[in-house]
C-alpha atoms as a PDB file:
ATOM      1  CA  UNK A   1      -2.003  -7.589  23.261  1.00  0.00           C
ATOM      2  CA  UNK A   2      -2.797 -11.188  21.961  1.00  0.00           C
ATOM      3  CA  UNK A   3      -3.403 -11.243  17.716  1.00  0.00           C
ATOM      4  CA  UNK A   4      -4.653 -14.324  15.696  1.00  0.00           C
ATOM      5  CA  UNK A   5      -2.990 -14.145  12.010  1.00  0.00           C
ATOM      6  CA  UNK A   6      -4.622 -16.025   9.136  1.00  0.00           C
ATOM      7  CA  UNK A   7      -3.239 -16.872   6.422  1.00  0.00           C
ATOM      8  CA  UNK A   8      -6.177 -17.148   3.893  1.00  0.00           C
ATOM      9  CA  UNK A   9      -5.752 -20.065   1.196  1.00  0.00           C
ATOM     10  CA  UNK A  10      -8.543 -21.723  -1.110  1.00  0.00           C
ATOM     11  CA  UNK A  11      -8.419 -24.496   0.627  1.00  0.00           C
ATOM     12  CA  UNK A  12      -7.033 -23.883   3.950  1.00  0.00           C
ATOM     13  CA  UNK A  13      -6.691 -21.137   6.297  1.00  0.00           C
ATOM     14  CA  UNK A  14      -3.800 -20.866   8.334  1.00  0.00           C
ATOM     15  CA  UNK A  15      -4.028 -20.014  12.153  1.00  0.00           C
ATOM     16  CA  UNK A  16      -1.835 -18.497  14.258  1.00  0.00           C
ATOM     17  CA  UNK A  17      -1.569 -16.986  17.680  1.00  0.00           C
ATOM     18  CA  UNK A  18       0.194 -14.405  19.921  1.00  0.00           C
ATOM     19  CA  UNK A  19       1.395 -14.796  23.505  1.00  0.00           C
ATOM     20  CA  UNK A  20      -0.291 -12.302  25.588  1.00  0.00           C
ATOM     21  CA  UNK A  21       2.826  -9.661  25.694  1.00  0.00           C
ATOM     22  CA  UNK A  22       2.936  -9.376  21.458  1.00  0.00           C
ATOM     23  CA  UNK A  23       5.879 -10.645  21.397  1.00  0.00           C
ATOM     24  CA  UNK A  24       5.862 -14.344  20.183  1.00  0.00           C
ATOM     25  CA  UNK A  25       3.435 -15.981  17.265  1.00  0.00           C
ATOM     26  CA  UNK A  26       3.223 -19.952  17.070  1.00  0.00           C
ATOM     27  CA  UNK A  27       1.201 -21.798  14.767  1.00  0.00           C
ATOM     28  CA  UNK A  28      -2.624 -22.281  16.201  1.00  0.00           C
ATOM     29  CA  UNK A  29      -4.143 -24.572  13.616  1.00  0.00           C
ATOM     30  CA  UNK A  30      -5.643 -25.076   9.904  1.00  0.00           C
ATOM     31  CA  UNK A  31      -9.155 -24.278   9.015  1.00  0.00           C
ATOM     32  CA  UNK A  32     -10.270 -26.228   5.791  1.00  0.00           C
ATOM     33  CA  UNK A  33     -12.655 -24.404   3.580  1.00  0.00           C
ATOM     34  CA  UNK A  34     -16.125 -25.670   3.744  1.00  0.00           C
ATOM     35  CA  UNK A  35     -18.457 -24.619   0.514  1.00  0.00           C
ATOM     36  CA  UNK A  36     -19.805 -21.943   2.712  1.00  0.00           C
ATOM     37  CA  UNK A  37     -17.806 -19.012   3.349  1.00  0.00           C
ATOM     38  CA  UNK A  38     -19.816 -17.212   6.112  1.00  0.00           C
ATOM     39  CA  UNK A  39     -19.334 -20.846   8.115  1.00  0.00           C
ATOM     40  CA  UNK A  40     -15.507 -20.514   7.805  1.00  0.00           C
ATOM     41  CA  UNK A  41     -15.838 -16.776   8.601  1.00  0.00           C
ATOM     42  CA  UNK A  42     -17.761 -17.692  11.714  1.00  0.00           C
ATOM     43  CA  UNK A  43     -15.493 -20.392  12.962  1.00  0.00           C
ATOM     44  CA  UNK A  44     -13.072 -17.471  12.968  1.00  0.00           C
ATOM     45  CA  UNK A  45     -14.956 -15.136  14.723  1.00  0.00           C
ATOM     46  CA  UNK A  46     -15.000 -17.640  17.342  1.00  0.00           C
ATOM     47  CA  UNK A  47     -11.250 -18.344  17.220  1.00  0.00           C
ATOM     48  CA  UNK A  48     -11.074 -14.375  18.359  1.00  0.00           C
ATOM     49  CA  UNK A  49     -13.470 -14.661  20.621  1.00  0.00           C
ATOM     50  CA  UNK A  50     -12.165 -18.537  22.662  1.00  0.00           C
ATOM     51  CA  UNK A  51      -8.412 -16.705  22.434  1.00  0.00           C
ATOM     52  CA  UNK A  52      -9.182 -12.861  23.411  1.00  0.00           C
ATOM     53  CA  UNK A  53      -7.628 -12.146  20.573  1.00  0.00           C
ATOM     54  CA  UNK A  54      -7.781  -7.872  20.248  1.00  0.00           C
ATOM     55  CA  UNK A  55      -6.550  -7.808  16.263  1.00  0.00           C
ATOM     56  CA  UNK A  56      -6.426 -10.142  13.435  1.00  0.00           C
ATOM     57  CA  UNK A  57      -3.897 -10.251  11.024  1.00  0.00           C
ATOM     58  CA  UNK A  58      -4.623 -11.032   7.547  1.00  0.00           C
ATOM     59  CA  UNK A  59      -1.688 -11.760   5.076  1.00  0.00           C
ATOM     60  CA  UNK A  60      -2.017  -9.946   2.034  1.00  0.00           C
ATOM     61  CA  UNK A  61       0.191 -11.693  -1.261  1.00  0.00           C
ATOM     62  CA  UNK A  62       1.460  -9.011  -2.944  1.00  0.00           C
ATOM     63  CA  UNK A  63       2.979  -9.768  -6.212  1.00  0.00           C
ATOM     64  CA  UNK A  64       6.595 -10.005  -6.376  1.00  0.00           C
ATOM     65  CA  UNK A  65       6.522  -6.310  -7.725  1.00  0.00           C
ATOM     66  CA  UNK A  66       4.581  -4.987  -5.084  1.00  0.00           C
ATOM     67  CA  UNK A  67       1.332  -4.750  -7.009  1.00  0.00           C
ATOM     68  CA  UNK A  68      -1.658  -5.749  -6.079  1.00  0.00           C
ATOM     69  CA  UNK A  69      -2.803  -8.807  -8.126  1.00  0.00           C
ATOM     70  CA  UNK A  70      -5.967 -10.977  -8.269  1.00  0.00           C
ATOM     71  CA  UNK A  71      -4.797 -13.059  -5.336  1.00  0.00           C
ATOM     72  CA  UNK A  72      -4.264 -10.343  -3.031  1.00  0.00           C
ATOM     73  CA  UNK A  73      -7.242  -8.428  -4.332  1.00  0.00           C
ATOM     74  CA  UNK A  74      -9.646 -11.538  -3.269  1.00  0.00           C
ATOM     75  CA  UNK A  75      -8.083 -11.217  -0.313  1.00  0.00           C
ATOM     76  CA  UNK A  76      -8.768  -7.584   0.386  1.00  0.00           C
ATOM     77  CA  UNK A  77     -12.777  -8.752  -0.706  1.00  0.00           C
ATOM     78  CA  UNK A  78     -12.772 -11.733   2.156  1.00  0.00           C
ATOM     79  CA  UNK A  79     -11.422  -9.165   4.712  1.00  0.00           C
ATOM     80  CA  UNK A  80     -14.008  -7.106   4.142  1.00  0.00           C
ATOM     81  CA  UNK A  81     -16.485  -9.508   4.643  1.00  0.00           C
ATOM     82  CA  UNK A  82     -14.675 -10.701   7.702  1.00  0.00           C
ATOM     83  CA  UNK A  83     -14.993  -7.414   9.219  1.00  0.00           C
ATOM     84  CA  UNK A  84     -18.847  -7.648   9.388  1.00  0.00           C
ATOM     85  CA  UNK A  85     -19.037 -10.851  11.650  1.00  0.00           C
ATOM     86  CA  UNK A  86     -15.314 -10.127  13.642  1.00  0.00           C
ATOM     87  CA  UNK A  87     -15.478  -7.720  16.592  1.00  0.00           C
ATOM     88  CA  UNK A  88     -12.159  -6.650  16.780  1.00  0.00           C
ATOM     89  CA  UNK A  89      -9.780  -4.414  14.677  1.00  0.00           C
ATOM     90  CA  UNK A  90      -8.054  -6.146  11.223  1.00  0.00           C
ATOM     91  CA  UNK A  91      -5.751  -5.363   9.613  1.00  0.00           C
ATOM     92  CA  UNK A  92      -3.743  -6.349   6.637  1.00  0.00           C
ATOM     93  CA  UNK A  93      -0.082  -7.544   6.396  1.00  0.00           C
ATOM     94  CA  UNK A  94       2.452  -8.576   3.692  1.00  0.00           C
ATOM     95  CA  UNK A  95       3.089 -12.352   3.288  1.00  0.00           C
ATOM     96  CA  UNK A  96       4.891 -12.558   0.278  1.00  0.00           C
ATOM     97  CA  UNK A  97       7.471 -15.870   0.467  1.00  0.00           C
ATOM     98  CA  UNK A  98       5.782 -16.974   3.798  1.00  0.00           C
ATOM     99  CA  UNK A  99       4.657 -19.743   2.725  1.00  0.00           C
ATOM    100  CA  UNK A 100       7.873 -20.642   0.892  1.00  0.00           C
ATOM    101  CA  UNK A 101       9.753 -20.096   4.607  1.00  0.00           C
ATOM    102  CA  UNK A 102       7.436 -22.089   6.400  1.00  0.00           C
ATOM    103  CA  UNK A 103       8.121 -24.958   4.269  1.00  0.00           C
ATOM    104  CA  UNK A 104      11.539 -24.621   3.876  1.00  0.00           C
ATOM    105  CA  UNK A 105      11.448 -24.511   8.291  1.00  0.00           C
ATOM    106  CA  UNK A 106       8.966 -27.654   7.902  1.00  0.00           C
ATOM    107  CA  UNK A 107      11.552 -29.111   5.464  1.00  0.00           C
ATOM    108  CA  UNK A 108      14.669 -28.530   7.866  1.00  0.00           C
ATOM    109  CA  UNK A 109      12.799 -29.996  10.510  1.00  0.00           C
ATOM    110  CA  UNK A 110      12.628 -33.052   8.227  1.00  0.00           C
ATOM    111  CA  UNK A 111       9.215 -33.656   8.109  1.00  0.00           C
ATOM    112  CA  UNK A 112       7.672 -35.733   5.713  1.00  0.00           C
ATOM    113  CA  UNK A 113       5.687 -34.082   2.547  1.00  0.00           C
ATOM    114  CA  UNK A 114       2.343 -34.985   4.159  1.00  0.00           C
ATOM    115  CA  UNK A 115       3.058 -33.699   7.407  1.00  0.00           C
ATOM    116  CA  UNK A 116       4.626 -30.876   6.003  1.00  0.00           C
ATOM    117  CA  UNK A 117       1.089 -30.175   4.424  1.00  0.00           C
ATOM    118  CA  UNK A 118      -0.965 -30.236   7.434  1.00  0.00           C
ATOM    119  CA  UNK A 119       1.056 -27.648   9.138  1.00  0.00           C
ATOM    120  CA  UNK A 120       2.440 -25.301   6.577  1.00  0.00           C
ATOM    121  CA  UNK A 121      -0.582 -23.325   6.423  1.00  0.00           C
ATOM    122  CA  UNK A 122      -0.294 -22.280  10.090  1.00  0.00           C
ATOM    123  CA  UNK A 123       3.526 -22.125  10.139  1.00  0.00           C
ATOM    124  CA  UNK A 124       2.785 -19.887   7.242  1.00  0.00           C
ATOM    125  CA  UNK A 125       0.440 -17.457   9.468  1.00  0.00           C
ATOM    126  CA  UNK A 126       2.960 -17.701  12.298  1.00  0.00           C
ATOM    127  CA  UNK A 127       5.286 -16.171  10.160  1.00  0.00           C
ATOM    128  CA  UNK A 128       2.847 -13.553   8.799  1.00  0.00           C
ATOM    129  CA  UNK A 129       2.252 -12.911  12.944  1.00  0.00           C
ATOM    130  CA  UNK A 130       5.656 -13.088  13.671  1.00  0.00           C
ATOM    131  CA  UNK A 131       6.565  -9.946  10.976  1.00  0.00           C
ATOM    132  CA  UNK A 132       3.537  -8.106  12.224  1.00  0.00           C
ATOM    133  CA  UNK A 133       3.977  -7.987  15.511  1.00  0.00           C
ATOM    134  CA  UNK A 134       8.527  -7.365  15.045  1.00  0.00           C
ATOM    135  CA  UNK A 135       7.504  -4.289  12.640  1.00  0.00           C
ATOM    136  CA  UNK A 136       4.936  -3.126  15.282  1.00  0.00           C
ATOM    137  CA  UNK A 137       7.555  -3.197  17.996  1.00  0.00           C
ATOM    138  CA  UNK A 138      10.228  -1.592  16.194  1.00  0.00           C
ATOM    139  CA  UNK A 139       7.571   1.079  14.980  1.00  0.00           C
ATOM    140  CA  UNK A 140       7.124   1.972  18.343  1.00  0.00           C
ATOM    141  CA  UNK A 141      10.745   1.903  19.141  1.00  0.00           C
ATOM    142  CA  UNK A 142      11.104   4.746  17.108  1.00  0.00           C
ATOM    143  CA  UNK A 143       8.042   6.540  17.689  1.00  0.00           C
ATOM    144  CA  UNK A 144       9.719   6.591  21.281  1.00  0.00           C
ATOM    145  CA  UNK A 145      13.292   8.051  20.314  1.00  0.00           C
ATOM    146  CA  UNK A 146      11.821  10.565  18.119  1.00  0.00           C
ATOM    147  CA  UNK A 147       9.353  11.616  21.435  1.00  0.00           C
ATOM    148  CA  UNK A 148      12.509  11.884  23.222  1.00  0.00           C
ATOM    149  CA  UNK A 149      14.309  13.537  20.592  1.00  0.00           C
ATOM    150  CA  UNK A 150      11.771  16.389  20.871  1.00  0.00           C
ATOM    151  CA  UNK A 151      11.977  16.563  24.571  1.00  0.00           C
ATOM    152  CA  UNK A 152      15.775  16.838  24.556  1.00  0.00           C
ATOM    153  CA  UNK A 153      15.278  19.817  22.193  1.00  0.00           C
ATOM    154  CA  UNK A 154      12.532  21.049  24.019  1.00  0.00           C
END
């Protein structure tokens, strides 16, 4: 099952992409914001669409407490306007300190601070993939051992 995961800034969006299997995210590419918003939502619709994406996966910045604060609540606001021009199932993921690991990768790559720039945004969304898609394997890792648990006591 391929996903595309987006890390939505102000100015940039960050793009990322699955491997067919699920199994492996890698930075796609950056979006910059126009002044229209349905434009930017459109140019992702046809990201889904040119990479057969079946999900997208939105990072959601939680506060550090767990709350939800403005940032993630304008995020919840642009998914659900996403939803009206994307075809395909969304859903919502946590990205707190993504950003801050994707630079710190770029960083120990030693990239420069500009180039750094250009790609943290879809490192950023890689890693948001990247969590995603590990949680949604080791979810159904053990939605199989407790199926098997039942047929053992069966």
């Amino acid at each position: 099952m391929r996903a595309l995961g987006l890390d939505l800034g102000s100015v940039r969006i960050g793009v990322a992409l699955s491997n067919t299997e699920g199994t492996l995210a890698v930075p796609y590419q950056v979006i910059h914001r126009s002044k229209d918003r349905n434009g930017d939502h459109e140019q992702i619709a046809r990201l889904v669409s040119e990479t057969e994406a079946e999900r997208v996966v939105v990072g959601l910045p939680y506060s550090l407490d767990g709350s939800l604060g403005p940032a993630a609540r304008r995020a919840l606001a642009e998914v659900k306007l996403l939803r009206k021009v994307i075809s395909v199932d969304i859903e919502t993921y946590d990205e707190r300190f993504t950003t801050v690991t994707a630079d710190r990768s770029l960083r120990e790559m030693n990239l420069s601070a500009s180039a750094r720039r250009k790609m943290v945004d879809s490192v950023a969304a890689s890693v948001i993939l990247q969590a995603w898609l590990d949680h949604r394997r080791l979810e159904s890792r053990s939605d199989e051992g407790r199926d098997e648990n039942k047929e053992q006591h069966a």
